[in-house]
PDB file of N, CA and C in Angstrom:
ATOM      1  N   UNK A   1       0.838  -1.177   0.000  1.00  0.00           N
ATOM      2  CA  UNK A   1       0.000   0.000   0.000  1.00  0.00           C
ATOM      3  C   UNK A   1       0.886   1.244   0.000  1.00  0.00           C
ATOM      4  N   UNK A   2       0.355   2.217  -1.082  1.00  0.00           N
ATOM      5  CA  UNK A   2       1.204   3.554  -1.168  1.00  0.00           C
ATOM      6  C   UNK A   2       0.849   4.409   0.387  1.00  0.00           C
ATOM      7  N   UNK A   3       1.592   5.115   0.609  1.00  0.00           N
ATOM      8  CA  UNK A   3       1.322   5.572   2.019  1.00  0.00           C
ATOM      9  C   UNK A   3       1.793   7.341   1.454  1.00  0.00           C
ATOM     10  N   UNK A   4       1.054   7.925   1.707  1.00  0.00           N
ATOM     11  CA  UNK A   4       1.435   9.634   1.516  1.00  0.00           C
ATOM     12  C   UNK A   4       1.389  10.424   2.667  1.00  0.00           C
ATOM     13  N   UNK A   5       2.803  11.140   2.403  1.00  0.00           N
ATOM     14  CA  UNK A   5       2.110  12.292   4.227  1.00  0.00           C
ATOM     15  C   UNK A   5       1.909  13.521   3.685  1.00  0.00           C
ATOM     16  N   UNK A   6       0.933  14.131   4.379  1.00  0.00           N
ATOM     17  CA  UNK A   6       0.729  15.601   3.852  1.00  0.00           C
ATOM     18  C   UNK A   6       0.723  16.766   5.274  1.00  0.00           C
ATOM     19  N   UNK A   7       0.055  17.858   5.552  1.00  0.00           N
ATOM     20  CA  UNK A   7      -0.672  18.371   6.824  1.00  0.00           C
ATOM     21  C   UNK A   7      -2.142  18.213   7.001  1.00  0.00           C
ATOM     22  N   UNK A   8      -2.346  18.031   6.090  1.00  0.00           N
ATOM     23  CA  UNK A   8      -3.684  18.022   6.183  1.00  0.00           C
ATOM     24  C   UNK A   8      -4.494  17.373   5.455  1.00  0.00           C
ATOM     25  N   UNK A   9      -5.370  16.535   5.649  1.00  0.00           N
ATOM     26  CA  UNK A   9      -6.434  15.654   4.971  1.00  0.00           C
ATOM     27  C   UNK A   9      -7.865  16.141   5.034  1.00  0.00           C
ATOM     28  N   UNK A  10      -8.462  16.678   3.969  1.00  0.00           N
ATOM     29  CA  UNK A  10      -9.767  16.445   3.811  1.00  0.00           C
ATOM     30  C   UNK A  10     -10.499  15.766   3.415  1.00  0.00           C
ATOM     31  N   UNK A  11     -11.457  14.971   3.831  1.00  0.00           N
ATOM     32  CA  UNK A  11     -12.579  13.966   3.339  1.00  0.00           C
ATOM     33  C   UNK A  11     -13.590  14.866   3.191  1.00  0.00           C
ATOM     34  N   UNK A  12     -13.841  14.414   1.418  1.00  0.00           N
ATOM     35  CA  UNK A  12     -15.516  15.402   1.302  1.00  0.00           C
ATOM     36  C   UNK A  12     -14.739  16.716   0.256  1.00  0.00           C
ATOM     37  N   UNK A  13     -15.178  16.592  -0.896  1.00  0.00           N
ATOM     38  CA  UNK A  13     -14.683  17.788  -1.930  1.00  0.00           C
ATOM     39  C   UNK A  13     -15.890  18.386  -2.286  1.00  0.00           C
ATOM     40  N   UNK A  14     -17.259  19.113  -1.366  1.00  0.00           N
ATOM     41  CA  UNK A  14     -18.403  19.717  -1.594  1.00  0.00           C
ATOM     42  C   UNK A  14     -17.400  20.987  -1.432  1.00  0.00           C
ATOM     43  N   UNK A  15     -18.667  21.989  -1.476  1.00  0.00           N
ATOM     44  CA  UNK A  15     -18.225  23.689  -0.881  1.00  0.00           C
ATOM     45  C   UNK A  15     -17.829  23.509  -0.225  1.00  0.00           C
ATOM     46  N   UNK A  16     -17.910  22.654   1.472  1.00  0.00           N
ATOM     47  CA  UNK A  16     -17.316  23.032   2.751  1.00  0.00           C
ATOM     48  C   UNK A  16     -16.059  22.478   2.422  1.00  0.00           C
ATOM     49  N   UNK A  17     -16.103  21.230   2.010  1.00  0.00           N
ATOM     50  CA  UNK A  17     -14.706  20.713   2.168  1.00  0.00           C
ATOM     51  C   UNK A  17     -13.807  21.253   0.863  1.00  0.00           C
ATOM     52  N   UNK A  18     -14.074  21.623  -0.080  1.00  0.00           N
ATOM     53  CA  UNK A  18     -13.563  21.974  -1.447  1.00  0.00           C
ATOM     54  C   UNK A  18     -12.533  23.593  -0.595  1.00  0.00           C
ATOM     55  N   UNK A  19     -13.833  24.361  -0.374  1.00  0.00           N
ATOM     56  CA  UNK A  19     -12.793  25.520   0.388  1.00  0.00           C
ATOM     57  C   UNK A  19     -12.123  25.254   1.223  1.00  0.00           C
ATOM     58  N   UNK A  20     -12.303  24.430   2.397  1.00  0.00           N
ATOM     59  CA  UNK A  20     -11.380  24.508   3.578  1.00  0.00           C
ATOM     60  C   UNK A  20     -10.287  23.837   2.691  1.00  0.00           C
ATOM     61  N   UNK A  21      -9.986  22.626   1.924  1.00  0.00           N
ATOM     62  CA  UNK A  21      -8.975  22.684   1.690  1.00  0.00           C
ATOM     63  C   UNK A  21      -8.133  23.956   0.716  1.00  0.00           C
ATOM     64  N   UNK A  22      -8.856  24.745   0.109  1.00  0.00           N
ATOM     65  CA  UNK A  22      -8.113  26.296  -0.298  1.00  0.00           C
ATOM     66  C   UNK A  22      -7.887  26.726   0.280  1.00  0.00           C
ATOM     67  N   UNK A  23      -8.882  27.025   1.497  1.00  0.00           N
ATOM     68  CA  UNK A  23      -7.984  27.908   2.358  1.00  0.00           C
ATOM     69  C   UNK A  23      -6.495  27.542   3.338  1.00  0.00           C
ATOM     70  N   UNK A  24      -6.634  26.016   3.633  1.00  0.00           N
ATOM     71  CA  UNK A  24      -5.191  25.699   4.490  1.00  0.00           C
ATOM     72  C   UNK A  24      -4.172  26.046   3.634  1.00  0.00           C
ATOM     73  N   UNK A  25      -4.161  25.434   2.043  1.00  0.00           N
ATOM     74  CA  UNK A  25      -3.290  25.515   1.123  1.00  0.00           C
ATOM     75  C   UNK A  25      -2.695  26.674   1.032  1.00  0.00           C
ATOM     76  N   UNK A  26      -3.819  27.743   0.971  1.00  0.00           N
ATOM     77  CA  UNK A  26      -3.674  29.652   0.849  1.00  0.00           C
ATOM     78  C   UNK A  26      -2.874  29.869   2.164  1.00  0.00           C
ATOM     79  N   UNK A  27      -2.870  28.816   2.854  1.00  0.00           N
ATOM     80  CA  UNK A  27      -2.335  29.326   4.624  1.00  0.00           C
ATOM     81  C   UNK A  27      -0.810  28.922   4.331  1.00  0.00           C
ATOM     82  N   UNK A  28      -0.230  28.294   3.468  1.00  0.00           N
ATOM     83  CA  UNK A  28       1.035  27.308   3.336  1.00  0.00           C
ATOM     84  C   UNK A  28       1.259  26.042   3.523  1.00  0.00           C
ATOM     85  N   UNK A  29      -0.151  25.061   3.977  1.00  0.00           N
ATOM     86  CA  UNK A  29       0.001  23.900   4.390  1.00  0.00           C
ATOM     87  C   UNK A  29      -0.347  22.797   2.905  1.00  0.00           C
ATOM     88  N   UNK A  30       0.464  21.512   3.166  1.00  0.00           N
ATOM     89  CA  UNK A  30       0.470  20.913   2.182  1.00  0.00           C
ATOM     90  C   UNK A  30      -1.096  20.194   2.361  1.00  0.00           C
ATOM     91  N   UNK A  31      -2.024  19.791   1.745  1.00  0.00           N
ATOM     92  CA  UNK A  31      -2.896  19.542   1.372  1.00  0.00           C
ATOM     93  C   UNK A  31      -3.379  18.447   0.654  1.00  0.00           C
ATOM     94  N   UNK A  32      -3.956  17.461   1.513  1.00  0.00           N
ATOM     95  CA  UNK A  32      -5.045  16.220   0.261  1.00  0.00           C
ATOM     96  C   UNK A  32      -6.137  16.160   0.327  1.00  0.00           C
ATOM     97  N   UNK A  33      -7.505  16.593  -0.730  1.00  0.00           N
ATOM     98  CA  UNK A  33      -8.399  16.379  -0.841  1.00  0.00           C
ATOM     99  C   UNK A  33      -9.051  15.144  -1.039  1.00  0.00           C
ATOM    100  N   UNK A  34     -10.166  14.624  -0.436  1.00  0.00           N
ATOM    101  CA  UNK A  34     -10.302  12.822  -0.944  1.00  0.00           C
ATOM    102  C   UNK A  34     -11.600  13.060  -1.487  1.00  0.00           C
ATOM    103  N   UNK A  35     -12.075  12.615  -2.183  1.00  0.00           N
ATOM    104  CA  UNK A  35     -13.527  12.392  -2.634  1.00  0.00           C
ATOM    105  C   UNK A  35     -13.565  11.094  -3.491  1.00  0.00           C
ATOM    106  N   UNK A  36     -14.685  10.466  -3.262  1.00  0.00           N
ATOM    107  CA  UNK A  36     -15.393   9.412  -3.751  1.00  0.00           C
ATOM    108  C   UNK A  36     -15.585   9.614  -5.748  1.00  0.00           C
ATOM    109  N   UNK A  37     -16.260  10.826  -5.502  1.00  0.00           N
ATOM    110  CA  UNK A  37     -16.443  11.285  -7.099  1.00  0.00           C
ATOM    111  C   UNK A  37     -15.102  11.701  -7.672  1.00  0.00           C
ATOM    112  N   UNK A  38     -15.299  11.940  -9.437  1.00  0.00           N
ATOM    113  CA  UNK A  38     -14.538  12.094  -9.840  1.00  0.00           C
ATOM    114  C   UNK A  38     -14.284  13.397 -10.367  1.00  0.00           C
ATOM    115  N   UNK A  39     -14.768  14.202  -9.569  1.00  0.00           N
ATOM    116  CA  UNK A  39     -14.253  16.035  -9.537  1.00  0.00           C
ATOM    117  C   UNK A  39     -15.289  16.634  -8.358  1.00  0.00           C
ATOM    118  N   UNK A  40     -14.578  17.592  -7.856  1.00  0.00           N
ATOM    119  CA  UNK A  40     -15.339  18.483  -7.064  1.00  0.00           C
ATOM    120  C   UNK A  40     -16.696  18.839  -7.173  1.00  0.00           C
ATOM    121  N   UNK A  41     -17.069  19.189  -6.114  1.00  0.00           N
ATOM    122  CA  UNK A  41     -18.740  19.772  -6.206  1.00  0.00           C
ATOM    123  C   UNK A  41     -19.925  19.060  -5.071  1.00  0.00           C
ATOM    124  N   UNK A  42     -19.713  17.895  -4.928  1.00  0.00           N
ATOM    125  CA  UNK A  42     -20.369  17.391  -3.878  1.00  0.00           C
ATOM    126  C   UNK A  42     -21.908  17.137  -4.247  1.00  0.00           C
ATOM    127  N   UNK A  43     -22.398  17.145  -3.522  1.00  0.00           N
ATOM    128  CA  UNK A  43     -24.150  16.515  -3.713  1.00  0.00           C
ATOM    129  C   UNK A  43     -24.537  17.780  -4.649  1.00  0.00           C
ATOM    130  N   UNK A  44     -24.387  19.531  -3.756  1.00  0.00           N
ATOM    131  CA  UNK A  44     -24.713  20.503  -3.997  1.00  0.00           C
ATOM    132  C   UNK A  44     -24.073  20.902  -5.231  1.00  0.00           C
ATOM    133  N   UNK A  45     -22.964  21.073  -5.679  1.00  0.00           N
ATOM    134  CA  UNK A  45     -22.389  21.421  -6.816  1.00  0.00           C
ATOM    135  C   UNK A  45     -21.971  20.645  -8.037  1.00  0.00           C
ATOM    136  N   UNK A  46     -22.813  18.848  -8.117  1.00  0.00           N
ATOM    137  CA  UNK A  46     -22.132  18.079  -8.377  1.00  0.00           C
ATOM    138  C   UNK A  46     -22.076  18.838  -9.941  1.00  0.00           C
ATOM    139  N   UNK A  47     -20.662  18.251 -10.845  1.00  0.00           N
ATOM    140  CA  UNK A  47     -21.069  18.612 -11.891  1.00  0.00           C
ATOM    141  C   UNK A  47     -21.959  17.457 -12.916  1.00  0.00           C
ATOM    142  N   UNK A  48     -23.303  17.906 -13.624  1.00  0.00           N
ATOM    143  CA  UNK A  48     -24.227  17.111 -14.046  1.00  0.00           C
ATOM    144  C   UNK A  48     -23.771  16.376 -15.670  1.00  0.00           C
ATOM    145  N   UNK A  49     -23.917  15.487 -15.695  1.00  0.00           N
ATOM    146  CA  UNK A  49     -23.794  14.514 -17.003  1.00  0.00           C
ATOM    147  C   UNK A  49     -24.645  15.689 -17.658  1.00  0.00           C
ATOM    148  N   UNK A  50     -23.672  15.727 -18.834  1.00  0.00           N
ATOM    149  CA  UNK A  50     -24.759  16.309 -20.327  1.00  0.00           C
ATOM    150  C   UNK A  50     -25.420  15.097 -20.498  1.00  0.00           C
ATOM    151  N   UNK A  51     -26.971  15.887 -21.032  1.00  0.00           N
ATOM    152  CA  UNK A  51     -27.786  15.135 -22.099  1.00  0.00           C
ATOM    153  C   UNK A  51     -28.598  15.837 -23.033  1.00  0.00           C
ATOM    154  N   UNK A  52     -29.197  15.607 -23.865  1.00  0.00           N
ATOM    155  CA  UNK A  52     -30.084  16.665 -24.603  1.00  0.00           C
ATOM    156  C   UNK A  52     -30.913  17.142 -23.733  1.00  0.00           C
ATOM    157  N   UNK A  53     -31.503  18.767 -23.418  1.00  0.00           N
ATOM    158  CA  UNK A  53     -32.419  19.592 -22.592  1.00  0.00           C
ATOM    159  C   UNK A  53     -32.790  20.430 -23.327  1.00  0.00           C
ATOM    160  N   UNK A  54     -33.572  21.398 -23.214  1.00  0.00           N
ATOM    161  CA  UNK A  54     -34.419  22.115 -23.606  1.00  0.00           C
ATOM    162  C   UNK A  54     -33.337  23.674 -23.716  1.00  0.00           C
ATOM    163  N   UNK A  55     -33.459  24.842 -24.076  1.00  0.00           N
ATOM    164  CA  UNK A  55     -32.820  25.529 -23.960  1.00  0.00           C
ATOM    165  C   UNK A  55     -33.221  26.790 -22.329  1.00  0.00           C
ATOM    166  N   UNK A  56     -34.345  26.220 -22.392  1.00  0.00           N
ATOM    167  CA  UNK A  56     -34.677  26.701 -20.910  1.00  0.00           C
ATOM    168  C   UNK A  56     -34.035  25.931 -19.635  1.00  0.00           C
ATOM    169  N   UNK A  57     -33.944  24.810 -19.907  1.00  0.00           N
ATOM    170  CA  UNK A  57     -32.929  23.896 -18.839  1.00  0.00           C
ATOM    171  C   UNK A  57     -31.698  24.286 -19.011  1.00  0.00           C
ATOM    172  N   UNK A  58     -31.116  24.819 -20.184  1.00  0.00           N
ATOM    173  CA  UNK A  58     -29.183  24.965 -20.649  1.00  0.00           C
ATOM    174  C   UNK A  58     -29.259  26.152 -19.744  1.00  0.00           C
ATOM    175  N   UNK A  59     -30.204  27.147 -19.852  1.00  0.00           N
ATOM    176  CA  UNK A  59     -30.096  28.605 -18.779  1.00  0.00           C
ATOM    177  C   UNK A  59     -30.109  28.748 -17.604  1.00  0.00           C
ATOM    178  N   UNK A  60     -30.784  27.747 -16.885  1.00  0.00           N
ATOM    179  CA  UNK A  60     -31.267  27.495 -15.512  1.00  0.00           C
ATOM    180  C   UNK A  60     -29.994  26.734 -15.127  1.00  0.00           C
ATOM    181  N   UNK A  61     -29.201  25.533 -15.753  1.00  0.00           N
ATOM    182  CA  UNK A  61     -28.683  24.922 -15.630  1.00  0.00           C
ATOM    183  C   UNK A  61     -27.568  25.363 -15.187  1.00  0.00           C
ATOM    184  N   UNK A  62     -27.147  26.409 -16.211  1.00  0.00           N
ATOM    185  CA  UNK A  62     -25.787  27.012 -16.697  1.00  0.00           C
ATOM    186  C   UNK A  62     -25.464  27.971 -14.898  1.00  0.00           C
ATOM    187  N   UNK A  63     -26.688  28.785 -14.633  1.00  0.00           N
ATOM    188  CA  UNK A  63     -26.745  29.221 -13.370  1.00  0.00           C
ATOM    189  C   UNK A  63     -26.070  28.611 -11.961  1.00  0.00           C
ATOM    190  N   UNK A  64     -27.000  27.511 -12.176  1.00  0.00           N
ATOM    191  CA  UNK A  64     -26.560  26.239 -10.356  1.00  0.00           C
ATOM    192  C   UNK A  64     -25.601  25.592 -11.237  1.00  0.00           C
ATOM    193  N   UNK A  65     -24.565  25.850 -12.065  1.00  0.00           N
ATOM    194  CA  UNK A  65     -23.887  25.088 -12.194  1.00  0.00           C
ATOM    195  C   UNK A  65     -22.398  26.233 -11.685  1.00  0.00           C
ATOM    196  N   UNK A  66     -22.507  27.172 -12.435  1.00  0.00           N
ATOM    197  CA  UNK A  66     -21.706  28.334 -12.345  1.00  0.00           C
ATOM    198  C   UNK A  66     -20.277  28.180 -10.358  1.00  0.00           C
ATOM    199  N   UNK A  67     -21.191  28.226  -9.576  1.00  0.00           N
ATOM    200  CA  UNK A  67     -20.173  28.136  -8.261  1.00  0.00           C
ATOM    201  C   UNK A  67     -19.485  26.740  -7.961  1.00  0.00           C
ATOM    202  N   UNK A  68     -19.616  25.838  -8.249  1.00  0.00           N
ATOM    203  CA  UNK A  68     -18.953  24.119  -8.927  1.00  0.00           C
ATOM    204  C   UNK A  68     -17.838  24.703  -9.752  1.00  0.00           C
ATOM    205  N   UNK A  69     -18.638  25.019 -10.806  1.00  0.00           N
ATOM    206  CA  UNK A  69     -17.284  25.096 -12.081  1.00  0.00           C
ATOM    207  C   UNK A  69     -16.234  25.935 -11.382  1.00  0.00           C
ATOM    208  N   UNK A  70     -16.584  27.101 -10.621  1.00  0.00           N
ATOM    209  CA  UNK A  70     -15.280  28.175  -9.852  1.00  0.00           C
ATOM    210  C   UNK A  70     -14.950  27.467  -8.696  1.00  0.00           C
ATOM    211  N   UNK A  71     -15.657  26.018  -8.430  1.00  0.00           N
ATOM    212  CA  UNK A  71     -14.654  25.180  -7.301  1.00  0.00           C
ATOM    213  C   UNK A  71     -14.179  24.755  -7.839  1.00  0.00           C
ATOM    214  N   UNK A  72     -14.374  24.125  -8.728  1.00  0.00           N
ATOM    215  CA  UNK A  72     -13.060  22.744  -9.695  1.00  0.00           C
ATOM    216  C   UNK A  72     -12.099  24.128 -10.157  1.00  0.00           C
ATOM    217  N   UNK A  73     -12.395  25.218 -10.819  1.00  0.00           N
ATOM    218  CA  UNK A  73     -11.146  25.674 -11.494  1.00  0.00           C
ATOM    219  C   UNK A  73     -10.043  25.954 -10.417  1.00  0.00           C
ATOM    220  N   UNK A  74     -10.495  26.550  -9.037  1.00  0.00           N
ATOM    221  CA  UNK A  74     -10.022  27.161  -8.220  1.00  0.00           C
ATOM    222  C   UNK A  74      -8.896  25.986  -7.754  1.00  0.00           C
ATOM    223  N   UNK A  75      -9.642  24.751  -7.359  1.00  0.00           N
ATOM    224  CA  UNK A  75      -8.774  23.454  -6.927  1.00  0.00           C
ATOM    225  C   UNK A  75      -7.751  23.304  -8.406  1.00  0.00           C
ATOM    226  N   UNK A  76      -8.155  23.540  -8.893  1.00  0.00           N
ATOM    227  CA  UNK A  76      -7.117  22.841 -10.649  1.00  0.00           C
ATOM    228  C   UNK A  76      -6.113  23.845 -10.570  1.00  0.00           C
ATOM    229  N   UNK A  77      -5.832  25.265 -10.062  1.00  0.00           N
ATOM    230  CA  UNK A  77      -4.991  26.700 -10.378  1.00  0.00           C
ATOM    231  C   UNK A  77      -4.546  26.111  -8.596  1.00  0.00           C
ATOM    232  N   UNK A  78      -4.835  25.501  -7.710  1.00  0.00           N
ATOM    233  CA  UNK A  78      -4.125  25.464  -6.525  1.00  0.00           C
ATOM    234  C   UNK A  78      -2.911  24.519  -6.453  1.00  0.00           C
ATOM    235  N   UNK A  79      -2.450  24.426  -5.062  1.00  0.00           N
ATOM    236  CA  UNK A  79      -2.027  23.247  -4.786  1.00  0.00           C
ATOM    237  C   UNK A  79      -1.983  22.571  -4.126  1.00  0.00           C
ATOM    238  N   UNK A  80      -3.561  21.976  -4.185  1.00  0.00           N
ATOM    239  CA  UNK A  80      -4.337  21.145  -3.264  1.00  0.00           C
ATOM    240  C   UNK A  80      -4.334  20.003  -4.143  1.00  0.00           C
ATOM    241  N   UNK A  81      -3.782  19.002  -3.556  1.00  0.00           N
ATOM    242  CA  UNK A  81      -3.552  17.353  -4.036  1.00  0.00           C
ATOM    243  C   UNK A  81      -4.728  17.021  -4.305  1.00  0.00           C
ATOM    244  N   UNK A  82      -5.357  16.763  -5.286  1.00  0.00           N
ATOM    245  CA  UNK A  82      -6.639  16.368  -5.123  1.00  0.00           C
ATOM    246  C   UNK A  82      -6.879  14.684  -5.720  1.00  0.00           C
ATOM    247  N   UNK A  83      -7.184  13.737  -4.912  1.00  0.00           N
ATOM    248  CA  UNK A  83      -7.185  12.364  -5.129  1.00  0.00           C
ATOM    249  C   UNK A  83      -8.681  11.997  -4.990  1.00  0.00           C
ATOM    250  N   UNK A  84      -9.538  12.279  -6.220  1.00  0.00           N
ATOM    251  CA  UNK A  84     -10.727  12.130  -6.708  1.00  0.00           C
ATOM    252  C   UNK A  84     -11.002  10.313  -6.762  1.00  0.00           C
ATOM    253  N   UNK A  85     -12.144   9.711  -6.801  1.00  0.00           N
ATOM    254  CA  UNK A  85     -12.007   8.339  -7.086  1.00  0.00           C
ATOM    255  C   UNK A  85     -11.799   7.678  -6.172  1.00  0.00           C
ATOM    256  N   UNK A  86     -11.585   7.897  -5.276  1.00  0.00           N
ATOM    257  CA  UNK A  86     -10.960   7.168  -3.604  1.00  0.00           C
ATOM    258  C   UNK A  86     -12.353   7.366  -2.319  1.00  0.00           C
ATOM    259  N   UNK A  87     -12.197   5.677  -2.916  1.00  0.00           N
ATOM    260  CA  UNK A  87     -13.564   5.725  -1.341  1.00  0.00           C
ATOM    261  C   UNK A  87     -12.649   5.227  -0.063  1.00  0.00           C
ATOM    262  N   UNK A  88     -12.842   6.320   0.914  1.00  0.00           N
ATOM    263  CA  UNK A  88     -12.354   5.757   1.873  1.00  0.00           C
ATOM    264  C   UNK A  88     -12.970   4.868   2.673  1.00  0.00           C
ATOM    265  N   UNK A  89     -12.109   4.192   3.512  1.00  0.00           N
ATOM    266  CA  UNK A  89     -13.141   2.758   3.993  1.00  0.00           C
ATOM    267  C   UNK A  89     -12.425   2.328   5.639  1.00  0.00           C
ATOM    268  N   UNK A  90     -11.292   3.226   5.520  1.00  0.00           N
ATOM    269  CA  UNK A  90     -10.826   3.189   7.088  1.00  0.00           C
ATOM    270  C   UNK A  90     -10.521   4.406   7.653  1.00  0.00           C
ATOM    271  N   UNK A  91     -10.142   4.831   8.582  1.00  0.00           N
ATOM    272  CA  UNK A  91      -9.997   6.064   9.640  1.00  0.00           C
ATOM    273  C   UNK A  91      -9.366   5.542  10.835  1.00  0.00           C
ATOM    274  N   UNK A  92      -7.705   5.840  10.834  1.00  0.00           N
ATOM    275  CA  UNK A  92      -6.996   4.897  11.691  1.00  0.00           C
ATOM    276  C   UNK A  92      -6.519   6.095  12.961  1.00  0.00           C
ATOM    277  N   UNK A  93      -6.492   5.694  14.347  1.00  0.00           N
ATOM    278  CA  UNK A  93      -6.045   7.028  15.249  1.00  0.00           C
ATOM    279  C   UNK A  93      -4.342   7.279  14.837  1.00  0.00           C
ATOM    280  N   UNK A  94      -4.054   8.721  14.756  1.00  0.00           N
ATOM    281  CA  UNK A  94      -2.551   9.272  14.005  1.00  0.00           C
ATOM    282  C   UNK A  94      -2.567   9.720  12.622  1.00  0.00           C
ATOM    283  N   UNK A  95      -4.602  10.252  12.464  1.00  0.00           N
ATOM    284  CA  UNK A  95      -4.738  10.796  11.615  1.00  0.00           C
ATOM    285  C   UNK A  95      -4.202  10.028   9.952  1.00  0.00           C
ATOM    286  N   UNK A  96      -5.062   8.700  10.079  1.00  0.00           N
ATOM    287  CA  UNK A  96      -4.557   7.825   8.636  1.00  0.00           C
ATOM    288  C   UNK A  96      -6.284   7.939   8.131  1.00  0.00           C
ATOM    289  N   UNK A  97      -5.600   8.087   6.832  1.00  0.00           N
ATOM    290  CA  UNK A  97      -7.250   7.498   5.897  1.00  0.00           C
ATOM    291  C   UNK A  97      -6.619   6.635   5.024  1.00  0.00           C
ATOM    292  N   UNK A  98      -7.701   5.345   5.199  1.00  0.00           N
ATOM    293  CA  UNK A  98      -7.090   4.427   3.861  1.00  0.00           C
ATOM    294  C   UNK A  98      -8.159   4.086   2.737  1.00  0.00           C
ATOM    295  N   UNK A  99      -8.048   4.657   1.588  1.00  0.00           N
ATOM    296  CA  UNK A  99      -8.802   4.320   0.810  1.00  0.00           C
ATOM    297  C   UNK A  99      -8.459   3.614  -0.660  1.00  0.00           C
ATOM    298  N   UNK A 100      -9.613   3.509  -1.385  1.00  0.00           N
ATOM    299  CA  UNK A 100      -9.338   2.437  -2.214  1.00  0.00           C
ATOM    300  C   UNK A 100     -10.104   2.919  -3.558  1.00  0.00           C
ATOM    301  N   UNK A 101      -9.284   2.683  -4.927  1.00  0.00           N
ATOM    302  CA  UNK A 101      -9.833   3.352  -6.030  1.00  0.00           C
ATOM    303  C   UNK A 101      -9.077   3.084  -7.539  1.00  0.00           C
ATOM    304  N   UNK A 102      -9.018   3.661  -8.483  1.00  0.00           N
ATOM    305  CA  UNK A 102      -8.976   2.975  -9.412  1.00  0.00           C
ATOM    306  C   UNK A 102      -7.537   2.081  -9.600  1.00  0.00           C
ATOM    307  N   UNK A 103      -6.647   2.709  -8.934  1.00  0.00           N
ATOM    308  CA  UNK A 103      -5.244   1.983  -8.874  1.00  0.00           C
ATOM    309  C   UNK A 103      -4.797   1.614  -7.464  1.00  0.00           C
ATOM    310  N   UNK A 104      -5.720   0.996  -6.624  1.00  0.00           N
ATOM    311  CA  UNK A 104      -6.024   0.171  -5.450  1.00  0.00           C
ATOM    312  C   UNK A 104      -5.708   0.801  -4.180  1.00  0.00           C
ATOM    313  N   UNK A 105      -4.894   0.437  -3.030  1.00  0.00           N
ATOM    314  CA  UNK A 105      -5.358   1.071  -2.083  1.00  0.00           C
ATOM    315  C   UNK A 105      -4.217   2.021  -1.875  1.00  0.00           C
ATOM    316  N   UNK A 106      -4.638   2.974  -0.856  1.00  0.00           N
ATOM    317  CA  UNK A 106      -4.114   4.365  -0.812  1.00  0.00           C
ATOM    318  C   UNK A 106      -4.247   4.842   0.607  1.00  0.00           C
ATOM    319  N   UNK A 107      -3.008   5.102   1.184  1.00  0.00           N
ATOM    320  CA  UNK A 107      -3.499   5.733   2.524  1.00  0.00           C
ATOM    321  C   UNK A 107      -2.529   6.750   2.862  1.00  0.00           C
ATOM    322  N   UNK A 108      -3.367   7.967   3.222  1.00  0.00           N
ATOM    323  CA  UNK A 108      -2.712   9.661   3.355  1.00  0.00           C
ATOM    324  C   UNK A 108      -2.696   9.125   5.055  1.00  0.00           C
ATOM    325  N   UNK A 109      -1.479  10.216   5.551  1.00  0.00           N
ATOM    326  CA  UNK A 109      -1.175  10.368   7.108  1.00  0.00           C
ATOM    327  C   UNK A 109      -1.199  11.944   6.666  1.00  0.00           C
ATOM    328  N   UNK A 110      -1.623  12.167   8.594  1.00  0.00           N
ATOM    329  CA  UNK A 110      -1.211  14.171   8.390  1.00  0.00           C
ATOM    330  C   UNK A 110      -0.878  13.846  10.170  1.00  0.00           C
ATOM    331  N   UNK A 111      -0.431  14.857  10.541  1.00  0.00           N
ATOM    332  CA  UNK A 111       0.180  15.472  12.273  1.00  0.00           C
ATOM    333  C   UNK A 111      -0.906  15.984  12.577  1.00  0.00           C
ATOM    334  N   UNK A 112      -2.375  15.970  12.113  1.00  0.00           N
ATOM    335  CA  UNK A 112      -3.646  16.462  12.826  1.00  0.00           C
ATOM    336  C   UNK A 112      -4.682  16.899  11.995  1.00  0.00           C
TER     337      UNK A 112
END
């Protein structure tokens, strides 16, 4: 198992967790984001599969989609590790997460 150390681990790449990890990063601390999905946004911002819609849905759409897209760009221009794809499945005391995803298992350490 790959083992990574960083300062800080976030589980959860929604708004709450998407910013707090910008802001530690903005603070100088090294940074890993974890999420299950495969880009930022969370339940609230997820970004939505195209399909054919109406042009009244592309407008409405384009709207609640708008603060997502300025989380993913914001994480993509940072340097916040971001390890998308990773379900975590343990939570060890000494601050370990071990998770597991397309190139198998994975576990970040941080000092708190």
């Amino acid at each position: 198992m790959i083992v990574s150390a960083h300062d800080l681990i976030v589980v959860g790449a929604g708004p709450a967790g998407g910013n707090a990890a910008l802001a530690a990063a903005t603070a100088g601390l090294d940074v890993v984001l974890v999420d299950e999905q495969m880009s930022a946004g969370g339940q609230v911002w997820r970004k939505p599969l195209r399909k054919a819609a109406s042009r009244t849905e592309k407008t409405v759409g384009s709207k609640k989609e708008a603060p997502g897209d300025a989380l993913r760009s914001d994480l993509a221009l940072s340097n916040v590790h971001c390890a998308f794809g990773q379900r975590v499945w343990s939570l060890a005391p000494g601050f370990r997460v071990d998770t597991l995803g397309p190139d198998g298992a994975l576990a970040y350490t941080a000092p708190w």
